[in-house]
N, C-alpha and C. Protein backbone atom coordinates (compact mmCIF):
# COMPACT_ATOMS: atom_id res chain seq x y z
N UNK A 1 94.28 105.71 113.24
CA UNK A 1 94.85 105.69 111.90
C UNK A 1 95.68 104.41 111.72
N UNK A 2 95.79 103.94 111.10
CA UNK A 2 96.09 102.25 110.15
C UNK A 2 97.42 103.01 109.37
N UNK A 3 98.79 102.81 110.00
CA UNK A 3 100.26 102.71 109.69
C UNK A 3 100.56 101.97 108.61
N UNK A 4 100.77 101.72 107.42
CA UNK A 4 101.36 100.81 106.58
C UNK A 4 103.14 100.88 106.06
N UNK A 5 104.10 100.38 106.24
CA UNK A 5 105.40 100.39 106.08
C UNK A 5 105.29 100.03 105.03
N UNK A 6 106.10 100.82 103.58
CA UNK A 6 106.34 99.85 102.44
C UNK A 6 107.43 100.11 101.94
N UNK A 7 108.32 99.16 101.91
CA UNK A 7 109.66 98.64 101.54
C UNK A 7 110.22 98.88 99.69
N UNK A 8 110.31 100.24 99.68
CA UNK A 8 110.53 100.12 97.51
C UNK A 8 111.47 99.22 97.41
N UNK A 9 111.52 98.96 96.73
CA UNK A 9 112.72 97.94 95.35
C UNK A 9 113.38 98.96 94.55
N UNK A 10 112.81 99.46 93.89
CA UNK A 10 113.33 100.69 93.19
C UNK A 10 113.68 101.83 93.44
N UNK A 11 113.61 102.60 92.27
CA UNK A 11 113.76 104.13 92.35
C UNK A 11 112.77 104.81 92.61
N UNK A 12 111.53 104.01 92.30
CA UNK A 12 110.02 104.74 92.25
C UNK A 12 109.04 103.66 92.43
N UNK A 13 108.20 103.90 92.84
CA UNK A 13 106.25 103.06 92.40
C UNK A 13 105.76 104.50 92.23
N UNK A 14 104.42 103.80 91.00
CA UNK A 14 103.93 104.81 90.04
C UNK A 14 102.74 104.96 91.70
N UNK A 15 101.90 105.73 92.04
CA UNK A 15 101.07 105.94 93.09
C UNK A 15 100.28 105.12 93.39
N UNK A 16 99.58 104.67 91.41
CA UNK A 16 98.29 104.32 91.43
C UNK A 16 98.43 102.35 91.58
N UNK A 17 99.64 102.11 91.38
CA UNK A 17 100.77 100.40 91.89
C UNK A 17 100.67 100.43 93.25
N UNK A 18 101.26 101.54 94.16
CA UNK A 18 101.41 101.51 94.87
C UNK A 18 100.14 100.92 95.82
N UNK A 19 99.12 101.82 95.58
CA UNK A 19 97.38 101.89 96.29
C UNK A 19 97.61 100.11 96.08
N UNK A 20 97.91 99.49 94.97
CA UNK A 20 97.08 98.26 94.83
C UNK A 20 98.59 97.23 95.48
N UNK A 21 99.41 97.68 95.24
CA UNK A 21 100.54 96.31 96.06
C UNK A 21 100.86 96.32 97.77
N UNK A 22 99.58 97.56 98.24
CA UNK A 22 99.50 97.48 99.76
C UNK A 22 97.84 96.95 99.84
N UNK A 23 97.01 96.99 99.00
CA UNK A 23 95.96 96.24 99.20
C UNK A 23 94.76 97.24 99.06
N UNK A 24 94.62 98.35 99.01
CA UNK A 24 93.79 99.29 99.60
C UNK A 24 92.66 99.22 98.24
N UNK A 25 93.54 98.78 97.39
CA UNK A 25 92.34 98.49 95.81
C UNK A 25 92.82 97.63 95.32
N UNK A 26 92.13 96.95 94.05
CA UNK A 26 92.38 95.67 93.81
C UNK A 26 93.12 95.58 92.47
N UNK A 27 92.94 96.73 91.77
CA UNK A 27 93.84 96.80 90.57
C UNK A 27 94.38 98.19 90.51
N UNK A 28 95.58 98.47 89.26
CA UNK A 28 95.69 99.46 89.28
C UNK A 28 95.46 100.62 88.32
N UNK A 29 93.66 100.26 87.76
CA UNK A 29 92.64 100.79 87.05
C UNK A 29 91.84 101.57 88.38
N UNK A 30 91.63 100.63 89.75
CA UNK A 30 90.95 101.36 91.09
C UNK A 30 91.82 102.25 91.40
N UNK A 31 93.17 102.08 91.41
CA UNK A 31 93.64 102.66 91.69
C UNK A 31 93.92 104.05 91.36
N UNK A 32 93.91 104.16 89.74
CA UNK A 32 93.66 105.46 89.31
C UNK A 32 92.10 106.14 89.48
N UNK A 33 91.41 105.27 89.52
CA UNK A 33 90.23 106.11 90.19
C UNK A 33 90.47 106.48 91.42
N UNK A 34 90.61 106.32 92.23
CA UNK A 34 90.53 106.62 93.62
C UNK A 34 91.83 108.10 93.67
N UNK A 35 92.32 108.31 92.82
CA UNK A 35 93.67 109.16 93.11
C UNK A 35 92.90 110.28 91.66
N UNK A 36 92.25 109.93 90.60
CA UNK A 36 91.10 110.81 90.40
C UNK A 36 90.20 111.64 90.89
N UNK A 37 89.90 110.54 92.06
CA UNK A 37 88.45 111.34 92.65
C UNK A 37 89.15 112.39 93.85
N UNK A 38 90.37 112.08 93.99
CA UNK A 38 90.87 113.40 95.09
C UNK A 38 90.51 112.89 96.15
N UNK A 39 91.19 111.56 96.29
CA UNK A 39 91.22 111.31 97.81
C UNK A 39 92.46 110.82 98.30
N UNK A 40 93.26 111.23 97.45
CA UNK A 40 95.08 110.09 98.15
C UNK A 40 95.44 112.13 98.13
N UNK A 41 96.09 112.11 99.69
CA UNK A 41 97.58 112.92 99.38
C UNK A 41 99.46 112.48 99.63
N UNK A 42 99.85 113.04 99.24
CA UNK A 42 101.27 113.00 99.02
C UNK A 42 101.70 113.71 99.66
N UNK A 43 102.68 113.55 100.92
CA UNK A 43 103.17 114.72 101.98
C UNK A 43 102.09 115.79 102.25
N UNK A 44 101.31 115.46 102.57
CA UNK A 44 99.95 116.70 102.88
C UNK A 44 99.39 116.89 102.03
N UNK A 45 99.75 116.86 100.24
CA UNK A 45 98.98 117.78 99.40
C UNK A 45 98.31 116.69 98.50
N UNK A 46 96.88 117.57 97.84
CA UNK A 46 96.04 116.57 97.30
C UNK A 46 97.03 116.31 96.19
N UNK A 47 96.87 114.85 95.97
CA UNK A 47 97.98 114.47 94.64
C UNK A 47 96.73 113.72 93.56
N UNK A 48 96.53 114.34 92.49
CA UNK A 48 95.87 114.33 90.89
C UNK A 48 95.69 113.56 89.91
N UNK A 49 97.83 113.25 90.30
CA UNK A 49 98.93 112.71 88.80
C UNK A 49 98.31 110.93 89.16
N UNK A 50 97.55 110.28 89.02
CA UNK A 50 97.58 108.78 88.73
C UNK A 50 98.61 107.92 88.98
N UNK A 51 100.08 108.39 88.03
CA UNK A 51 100.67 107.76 88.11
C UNK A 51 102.25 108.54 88.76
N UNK A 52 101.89 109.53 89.43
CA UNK A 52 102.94 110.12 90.06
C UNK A 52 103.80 109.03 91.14
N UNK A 53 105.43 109.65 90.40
CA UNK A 53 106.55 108.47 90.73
C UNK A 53 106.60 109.19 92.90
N UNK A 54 106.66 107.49 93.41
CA UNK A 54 106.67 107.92 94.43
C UNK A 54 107.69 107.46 95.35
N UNK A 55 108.89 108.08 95.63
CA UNK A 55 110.06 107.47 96.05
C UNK A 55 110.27 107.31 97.88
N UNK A 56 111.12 107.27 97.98
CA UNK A 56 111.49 106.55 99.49
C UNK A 56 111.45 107.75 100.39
N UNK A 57 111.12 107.82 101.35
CA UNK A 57 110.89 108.95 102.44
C UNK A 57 109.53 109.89 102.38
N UNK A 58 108.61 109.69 101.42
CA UNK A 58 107.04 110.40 100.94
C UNK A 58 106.34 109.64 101.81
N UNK A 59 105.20 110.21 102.43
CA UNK A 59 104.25 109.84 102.89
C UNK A 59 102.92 109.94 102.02
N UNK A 60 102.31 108.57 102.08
CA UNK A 60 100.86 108.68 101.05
C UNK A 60 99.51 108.56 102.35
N UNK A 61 98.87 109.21 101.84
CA UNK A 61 97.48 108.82 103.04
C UNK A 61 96.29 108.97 101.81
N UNK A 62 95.33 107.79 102.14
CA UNK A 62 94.30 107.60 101.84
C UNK A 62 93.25 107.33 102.86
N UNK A 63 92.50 108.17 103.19
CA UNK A 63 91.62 108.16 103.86
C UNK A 63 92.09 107.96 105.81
N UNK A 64 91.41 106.86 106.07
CA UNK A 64 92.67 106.80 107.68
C UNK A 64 93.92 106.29 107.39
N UNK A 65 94.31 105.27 106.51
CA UNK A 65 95.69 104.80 105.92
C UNK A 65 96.52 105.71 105.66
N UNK A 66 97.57 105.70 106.67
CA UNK A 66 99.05 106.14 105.75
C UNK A 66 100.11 105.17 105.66
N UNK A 67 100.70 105.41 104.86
CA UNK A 67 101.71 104.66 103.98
C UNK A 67 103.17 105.18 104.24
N UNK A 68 104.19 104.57 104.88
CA UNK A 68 105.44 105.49 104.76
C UNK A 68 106.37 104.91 103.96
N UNK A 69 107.05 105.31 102.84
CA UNK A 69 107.36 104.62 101.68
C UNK A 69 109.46 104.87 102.51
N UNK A 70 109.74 103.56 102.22
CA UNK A 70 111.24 103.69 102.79
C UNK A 70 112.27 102.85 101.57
N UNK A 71 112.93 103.65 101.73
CA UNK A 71 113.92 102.43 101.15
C UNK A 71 114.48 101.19 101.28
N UNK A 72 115.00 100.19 100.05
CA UNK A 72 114.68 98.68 100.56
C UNK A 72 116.33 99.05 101.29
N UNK A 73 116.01 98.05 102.40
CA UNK A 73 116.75 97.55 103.28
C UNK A 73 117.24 98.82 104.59
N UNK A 74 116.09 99.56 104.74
CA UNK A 74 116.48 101.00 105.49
C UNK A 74 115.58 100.51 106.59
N UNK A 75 115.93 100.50 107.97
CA UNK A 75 114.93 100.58 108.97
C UNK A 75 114.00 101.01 108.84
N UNK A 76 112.60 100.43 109.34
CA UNK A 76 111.16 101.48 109.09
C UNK A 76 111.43 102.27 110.41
């Protein structure tokens, strides 16, 4: 499985930003497809919402990729 660390700025990234500012799609039009077709979950569960807000300490997995979303300036 392929670890990705990502560092928020904010309060939130929308899911379907997220997929595309770690690389996994190229816009964030793929991006709502791919979180359409029911293949991203959110802490274990299939996640639907496109643009569901995704804050610091959530885990995203797409396929073998997971994503551990941290807060900026927090140790990974």
């Amino acid at each position: 499985m392929q670890k990705v660390d990502f560092e928020l700025t904010g309060e939130y990234i929308e899911l379907n930003q997220l997929l595309k500012v770690v690389g996994l799609c190229d816009s964030g039009g793929a991006g709502k497809q791919i979180v359409a077709n029911g293949d991203v979950k959110v802490d274990g569960k299939q996640e639907l919402r496109k643009t569901a807000k995704i804050r610091a300490g959530q885990r995203v997995r797409l396929g073998d990729v997971q994503i551990d979303v941290h807060a900026e300036g927090s140790a990974a």
